[in-house]
N, C-alpha and C. Protein backbone atom coordinates (compact mmCIF):
# COMPACT_ATOMS: atom_id res chain seq x y z
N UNK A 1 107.10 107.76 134.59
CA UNK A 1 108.03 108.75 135.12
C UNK A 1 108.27 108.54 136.61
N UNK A 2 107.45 108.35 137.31
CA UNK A 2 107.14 107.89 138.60
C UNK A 2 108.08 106.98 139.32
N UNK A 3 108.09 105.67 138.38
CA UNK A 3 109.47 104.80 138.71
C UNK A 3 110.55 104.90 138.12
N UNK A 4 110.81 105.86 137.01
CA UNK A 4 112.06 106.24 136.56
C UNK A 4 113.10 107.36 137.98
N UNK A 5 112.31 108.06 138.41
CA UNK A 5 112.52 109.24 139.31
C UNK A 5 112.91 108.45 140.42
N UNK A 6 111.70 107.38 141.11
CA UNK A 6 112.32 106.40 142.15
C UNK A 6 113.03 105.84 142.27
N UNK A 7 113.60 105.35 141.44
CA UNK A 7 115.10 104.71 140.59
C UNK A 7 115.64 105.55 140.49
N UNK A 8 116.40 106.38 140.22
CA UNK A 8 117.41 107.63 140.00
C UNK A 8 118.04 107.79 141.11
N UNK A 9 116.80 108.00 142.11
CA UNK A 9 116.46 108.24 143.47
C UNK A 9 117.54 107.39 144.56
N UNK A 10 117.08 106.11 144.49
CA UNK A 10 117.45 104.84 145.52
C UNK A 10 119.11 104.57 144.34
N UNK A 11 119.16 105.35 143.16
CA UNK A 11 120.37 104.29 142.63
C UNK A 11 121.37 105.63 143.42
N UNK A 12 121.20 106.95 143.64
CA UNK A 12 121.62 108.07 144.06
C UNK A 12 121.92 107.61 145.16
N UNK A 13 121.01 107.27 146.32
CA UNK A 13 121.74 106.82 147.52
C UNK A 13 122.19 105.58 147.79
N UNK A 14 122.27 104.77 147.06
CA UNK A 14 123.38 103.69 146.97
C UNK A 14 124.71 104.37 146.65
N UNK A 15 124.66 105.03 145.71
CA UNK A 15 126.24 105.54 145.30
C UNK A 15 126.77 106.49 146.69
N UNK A 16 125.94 107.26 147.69
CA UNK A 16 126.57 107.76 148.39
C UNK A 16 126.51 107.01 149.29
N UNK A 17 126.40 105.75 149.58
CA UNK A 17 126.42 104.64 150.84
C UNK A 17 127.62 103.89 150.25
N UNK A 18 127.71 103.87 149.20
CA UNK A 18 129.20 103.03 148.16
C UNK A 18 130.53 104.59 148.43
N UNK A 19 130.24 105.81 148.44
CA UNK A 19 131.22 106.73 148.61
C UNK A 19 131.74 106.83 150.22
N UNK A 20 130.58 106.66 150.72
CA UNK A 20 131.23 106.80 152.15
C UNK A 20 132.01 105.34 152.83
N UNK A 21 131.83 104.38 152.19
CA UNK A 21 132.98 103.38 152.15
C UNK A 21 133.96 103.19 151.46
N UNK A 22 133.80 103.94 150.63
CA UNK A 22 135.11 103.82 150.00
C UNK A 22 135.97 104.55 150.78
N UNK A 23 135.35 106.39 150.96
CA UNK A 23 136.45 107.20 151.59
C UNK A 23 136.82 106.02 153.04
N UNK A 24 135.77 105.60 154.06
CA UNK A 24 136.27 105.34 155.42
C UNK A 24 137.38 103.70 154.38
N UNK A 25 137.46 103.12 153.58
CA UNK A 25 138.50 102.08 153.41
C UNK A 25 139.70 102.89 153.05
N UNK A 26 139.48 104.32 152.25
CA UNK A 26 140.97 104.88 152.06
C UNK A 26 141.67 106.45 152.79
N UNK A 27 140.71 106.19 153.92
CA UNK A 27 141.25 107.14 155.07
C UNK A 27 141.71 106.15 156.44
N UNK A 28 141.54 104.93 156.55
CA UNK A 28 142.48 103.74 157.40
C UNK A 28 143.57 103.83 156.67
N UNK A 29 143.98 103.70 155.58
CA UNK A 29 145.19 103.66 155.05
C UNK A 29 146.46 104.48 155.06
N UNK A 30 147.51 104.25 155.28
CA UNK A 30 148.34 105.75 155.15
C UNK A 30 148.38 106.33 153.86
N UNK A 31 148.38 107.47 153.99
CA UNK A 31 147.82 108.50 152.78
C UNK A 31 149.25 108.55 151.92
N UNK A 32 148.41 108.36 150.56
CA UNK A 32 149.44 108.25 149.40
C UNK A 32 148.91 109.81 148.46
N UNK A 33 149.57 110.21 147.91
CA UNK A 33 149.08 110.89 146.73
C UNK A 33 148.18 110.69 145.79
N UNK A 34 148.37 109.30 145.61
CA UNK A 34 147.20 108.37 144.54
C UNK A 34 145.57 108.37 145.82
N UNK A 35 145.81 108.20 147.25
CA UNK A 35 144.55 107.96 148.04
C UNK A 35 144.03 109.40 147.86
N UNK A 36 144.81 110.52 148.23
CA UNK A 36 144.68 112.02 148.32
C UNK A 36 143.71 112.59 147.39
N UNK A 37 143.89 111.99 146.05
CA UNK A 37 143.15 112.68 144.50
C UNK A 37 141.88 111.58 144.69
N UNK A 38 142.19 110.65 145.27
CA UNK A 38 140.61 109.29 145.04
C UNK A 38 139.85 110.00 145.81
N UNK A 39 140.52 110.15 147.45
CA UNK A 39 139.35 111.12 147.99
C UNK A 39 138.76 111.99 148.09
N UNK A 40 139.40 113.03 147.65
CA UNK A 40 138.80 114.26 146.53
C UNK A 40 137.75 113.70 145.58
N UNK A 41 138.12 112.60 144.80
CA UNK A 41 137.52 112.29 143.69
C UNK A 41 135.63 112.04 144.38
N UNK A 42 135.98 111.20 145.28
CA UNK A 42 135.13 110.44 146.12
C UNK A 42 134.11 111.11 146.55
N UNK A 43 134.51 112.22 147.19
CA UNK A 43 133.96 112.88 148.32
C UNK A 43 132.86 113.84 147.28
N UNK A 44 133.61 113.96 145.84
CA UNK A 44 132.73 114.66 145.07
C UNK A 44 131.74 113.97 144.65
N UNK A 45 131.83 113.17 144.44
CA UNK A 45 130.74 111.82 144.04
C UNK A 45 129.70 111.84 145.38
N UNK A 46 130.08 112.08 146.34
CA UNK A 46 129.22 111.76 147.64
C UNK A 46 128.56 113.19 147.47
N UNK A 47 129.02 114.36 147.12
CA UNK A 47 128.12 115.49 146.77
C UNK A 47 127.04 115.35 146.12
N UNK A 48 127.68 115.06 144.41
CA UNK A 48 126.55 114.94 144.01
C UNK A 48 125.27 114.08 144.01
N UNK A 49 125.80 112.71 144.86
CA UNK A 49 124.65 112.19 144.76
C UNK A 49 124.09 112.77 146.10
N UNK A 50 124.60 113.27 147.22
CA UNK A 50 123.52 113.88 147.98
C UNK A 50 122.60 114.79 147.34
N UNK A 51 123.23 116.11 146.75
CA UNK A 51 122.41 116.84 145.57
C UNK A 51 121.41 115.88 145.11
N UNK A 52 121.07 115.08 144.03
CA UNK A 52 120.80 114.38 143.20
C UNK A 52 119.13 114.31 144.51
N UNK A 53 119.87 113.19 145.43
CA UNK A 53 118.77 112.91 146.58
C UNK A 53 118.18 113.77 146.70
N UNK A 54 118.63 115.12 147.31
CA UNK A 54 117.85 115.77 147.46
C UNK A 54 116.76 116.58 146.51
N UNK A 55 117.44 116.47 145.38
CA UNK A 55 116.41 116.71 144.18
C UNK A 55 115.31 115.74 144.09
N UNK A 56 115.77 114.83 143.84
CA UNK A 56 115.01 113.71 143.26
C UNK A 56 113.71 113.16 144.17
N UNK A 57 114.10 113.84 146.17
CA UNK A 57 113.19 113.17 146.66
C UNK A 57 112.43 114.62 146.79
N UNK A 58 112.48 115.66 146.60
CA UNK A 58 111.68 116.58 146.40
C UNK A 58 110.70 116.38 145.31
N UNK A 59 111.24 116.29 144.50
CA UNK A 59 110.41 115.93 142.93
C UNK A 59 108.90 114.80 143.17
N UNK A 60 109.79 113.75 144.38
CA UNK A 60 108.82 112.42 144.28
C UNK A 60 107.88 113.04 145.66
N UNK A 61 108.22 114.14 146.39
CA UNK A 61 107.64 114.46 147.46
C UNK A 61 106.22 114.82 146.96
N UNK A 62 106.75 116.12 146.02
CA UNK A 62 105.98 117.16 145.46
C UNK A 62 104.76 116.90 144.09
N UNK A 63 105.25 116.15 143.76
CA UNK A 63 104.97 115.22 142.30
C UNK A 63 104.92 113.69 142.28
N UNK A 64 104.97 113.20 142.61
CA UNK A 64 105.35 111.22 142.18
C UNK A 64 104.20 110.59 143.07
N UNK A 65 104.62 110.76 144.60
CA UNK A 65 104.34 110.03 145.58
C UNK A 65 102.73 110.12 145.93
N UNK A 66 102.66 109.90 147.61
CA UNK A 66 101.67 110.43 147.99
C UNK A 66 101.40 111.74 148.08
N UNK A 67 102.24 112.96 147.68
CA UNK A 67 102.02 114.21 148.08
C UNK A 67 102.36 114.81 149.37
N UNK A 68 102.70 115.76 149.45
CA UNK A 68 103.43 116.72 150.26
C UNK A 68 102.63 116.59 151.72
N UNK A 69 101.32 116.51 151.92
CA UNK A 69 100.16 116.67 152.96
C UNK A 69 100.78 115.07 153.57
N UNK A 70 100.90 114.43 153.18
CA UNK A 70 101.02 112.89 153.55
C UNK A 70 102.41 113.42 154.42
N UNK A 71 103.30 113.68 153.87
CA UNK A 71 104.91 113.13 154.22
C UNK A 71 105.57 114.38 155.12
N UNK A 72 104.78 115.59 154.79
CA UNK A 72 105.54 116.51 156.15
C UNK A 72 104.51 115.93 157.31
N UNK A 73 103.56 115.62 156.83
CA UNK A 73 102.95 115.13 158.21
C UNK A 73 103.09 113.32 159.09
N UNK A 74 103.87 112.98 158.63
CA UNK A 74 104.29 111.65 158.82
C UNK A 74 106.02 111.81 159.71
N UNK A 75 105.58 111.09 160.76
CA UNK A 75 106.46 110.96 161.34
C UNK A 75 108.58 110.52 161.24
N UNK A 76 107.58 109.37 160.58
CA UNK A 76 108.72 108.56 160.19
C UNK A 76 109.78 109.07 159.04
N UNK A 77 108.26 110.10 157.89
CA UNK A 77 109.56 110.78 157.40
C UNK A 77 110.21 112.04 157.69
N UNK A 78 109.99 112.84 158.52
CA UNK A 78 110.69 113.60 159.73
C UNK A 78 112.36 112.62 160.55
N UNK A 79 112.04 111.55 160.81
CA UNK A 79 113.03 110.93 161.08
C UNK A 79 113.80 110.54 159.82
N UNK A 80 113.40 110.61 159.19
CA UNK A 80 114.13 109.86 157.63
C UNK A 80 115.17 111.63 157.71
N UNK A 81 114.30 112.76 157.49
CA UNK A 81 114.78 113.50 157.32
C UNK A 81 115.92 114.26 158.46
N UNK A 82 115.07 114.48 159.35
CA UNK A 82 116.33 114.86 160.18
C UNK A 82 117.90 113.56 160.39
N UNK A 83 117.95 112.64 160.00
CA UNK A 83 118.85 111.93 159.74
C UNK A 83 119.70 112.25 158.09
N UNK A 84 118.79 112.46 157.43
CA UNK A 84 119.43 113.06 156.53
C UNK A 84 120.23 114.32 156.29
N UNK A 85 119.45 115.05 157.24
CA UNK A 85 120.13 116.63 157.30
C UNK A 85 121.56 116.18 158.46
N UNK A 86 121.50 115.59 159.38
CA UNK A 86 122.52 115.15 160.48
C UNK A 86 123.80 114.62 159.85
N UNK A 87 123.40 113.73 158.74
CA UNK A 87 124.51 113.29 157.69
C UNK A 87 125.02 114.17 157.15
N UNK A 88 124.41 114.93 156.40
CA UNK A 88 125.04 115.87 155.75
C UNK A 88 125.51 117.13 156.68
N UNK A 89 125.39 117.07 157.50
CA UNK A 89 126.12 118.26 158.77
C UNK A 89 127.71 117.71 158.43
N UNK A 90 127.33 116.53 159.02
CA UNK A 90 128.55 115.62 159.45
C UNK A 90 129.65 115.70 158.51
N UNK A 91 129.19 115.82 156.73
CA UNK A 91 130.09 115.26 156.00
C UNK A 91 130.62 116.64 155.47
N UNK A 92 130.20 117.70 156.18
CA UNK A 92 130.97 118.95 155.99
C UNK A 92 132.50 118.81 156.24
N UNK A 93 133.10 118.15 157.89
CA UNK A 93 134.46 118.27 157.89
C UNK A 93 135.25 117.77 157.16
N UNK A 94 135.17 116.34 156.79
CA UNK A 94 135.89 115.51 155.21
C UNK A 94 135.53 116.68 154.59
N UNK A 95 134.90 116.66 153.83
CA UNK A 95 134.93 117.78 152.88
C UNK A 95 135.72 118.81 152.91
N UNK A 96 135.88 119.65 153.96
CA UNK A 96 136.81 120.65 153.61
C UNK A 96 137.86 120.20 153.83
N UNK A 97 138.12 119.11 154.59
CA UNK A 97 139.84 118.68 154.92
C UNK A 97 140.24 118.04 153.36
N UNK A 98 139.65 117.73 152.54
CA UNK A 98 139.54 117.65 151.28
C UNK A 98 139.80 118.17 150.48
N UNK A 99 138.57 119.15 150.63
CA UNK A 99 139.02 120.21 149.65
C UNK A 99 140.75 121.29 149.84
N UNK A 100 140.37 121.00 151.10
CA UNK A 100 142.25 122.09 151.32
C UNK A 100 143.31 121.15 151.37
N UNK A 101 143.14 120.11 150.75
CA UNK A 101 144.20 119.51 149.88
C UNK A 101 144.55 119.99 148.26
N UNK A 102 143.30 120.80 147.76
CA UNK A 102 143.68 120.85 146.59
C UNK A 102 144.90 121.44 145.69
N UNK A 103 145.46 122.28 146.41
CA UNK A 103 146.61 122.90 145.93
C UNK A 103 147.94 121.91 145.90
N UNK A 104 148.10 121.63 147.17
CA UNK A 104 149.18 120.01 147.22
C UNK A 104 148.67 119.15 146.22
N UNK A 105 147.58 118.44 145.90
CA UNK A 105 147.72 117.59 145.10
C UNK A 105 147.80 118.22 143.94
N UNK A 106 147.35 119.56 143.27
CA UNK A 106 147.83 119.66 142.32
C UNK A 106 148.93 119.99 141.72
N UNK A 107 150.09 120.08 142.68
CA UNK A 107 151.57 120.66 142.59
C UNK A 107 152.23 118.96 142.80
N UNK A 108 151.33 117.83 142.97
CA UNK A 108 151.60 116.62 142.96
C UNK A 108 152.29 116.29 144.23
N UNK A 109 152.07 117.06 145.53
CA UNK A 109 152.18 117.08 146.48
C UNK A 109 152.07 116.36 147.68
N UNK A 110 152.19 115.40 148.42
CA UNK A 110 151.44 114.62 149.26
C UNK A 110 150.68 116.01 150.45
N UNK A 111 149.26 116.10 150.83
CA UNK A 111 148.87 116.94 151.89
C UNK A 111 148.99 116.66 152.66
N UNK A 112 148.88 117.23 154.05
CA UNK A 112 148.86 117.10 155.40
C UNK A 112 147.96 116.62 155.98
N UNK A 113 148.16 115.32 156.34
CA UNK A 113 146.97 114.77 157.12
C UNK A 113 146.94 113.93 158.83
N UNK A 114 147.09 114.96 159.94
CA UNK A 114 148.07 114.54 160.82
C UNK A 114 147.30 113.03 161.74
N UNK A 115 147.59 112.94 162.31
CA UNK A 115 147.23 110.97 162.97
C UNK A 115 145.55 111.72 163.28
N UNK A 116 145.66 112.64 163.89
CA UNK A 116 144.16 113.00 164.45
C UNK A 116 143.44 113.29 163.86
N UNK A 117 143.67 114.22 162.79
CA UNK A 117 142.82 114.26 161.82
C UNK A 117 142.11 113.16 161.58
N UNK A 118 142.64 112.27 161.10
CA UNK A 118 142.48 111.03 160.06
C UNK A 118 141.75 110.27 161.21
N UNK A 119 142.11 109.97 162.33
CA UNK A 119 141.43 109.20 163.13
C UNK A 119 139.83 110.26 163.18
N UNK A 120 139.79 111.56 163.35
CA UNK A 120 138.10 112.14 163.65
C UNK A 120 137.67 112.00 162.06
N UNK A 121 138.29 111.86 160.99
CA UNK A 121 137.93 111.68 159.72
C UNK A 121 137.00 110.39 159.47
N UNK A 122 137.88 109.59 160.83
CA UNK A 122 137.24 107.96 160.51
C UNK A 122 136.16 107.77 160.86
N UNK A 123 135.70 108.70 162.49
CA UNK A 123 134.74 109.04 163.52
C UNK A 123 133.37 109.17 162.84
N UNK A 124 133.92 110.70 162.04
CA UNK A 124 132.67 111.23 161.45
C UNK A 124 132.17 109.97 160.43
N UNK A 125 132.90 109.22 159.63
CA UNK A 125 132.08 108.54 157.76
C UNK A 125 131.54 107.60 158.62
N UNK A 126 132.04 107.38 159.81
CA UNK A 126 131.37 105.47 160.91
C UNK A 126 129.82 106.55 161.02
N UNK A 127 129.95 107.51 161.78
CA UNK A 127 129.15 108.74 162.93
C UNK A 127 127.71 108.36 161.18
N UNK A 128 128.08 109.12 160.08
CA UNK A 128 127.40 109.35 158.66
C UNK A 128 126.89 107.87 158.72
N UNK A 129 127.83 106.40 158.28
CA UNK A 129 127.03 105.52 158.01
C UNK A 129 125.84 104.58 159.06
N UNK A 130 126.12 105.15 160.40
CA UNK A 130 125.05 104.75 161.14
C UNK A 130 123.74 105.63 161.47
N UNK A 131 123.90 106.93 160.45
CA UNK A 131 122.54 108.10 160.31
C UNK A 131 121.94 107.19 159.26
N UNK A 132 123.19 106.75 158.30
CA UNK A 132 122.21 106.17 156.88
C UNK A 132 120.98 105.28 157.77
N UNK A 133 121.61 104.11 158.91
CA UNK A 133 120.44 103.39 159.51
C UNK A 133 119.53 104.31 159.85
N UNK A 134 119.67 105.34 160.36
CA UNK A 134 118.19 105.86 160.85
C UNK A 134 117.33 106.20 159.49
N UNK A 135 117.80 107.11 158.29
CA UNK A 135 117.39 106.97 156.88
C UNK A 135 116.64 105.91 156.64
N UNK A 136 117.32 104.34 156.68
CA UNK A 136 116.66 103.29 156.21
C UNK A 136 115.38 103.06 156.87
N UNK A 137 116.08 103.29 158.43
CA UNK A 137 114.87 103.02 159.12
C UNK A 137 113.56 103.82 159.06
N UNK A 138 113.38 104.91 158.51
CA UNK A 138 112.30 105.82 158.42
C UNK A 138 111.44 105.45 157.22
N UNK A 139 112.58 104.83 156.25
CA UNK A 139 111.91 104.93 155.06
C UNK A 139 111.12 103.59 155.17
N UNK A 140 111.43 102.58 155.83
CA UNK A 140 110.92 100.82 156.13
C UNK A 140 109.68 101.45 156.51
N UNK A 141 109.94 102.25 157.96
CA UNK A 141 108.71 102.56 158.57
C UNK A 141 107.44 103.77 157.74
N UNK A 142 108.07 104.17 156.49
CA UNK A 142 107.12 104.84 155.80
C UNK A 142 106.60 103.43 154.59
N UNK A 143 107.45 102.77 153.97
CA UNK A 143 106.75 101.51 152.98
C UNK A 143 105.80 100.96 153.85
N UNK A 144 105.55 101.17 155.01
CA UNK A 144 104.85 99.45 155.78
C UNK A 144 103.68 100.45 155.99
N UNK A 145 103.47 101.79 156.09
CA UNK A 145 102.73 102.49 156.69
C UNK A 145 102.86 102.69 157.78
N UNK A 146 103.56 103.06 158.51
CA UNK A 146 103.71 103.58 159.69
C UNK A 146 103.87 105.19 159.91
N UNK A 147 103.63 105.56 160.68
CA UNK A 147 103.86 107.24 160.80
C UNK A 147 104.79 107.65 162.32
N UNK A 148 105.21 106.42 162.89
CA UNK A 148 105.70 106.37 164.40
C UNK A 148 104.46 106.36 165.39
């Protein structure tokens, strides 16, 4: 069960490291109706596998791993985490500029997405995929044993 959960786990945040490139390849683009519904589509996918993460690494926190005493008290995963929570701050604004497309696209609408927007849209998924480095980096520094 142990490596089924760890797997679930790491295949969960691959898919939201695969969502947040997709949205930053189809928010450079000028916005089509067809990009409008992908990134909606997208951005939901980047939900749930954050959800998912966050389940899944609770589960392995609480249950799987070394146990709870080990990992709130470990440095490195404090950095894992507050990078994680920083990401997900971040991916609040896509999201709602997203979600308040939904009425336009469903009236088959193109939404409003003005130059600035789209340029701080680009800001934030770059801002998200260089937290993922601090993520990686916490978690390297928790496999090797390190605590910082």
């Amino acid at each position: 069960m142990n490596i089924f959960v760890a797997l679930l786990h790491h295949i969960a945040a691959f898919t939201l490291v695969g969502t947040l490139l997709a949205e930053l390849a189809l928010i450079r683009q000028p916005l089509t109706l067809s990009s409008a519904k992908s990134l909606r589509f997208i951005d939901s996918i980047y939900g749930v596998s954050a959800m998912l993460i966050i389940v899944l690494g609770v589960l392995r926190v609480m249950y799987f791993e070394k146990g709870q005493d080990y990992y709130l008290h470990n440095h490195a995963f404090m950095l894992k985490m507050t990078a994680f929570i920083l990401v997900g701050l971040l991916s609040a604004y896509p999201t709602v500029v997203f979600l308040g497309w939904g009425k336009a696209v469903k009236q088959n609408q193109l939404p409003e997405l003005p130059t600035g927007q789209a340029k701080t849209i680009q800001r934030i998924l770059k801002l998200e995929l260089a937290g993922i480095l601090f993520i990686l980096a916490g978690a390297v520094l928790m496999a090797k044993g390190h605590a910082i």
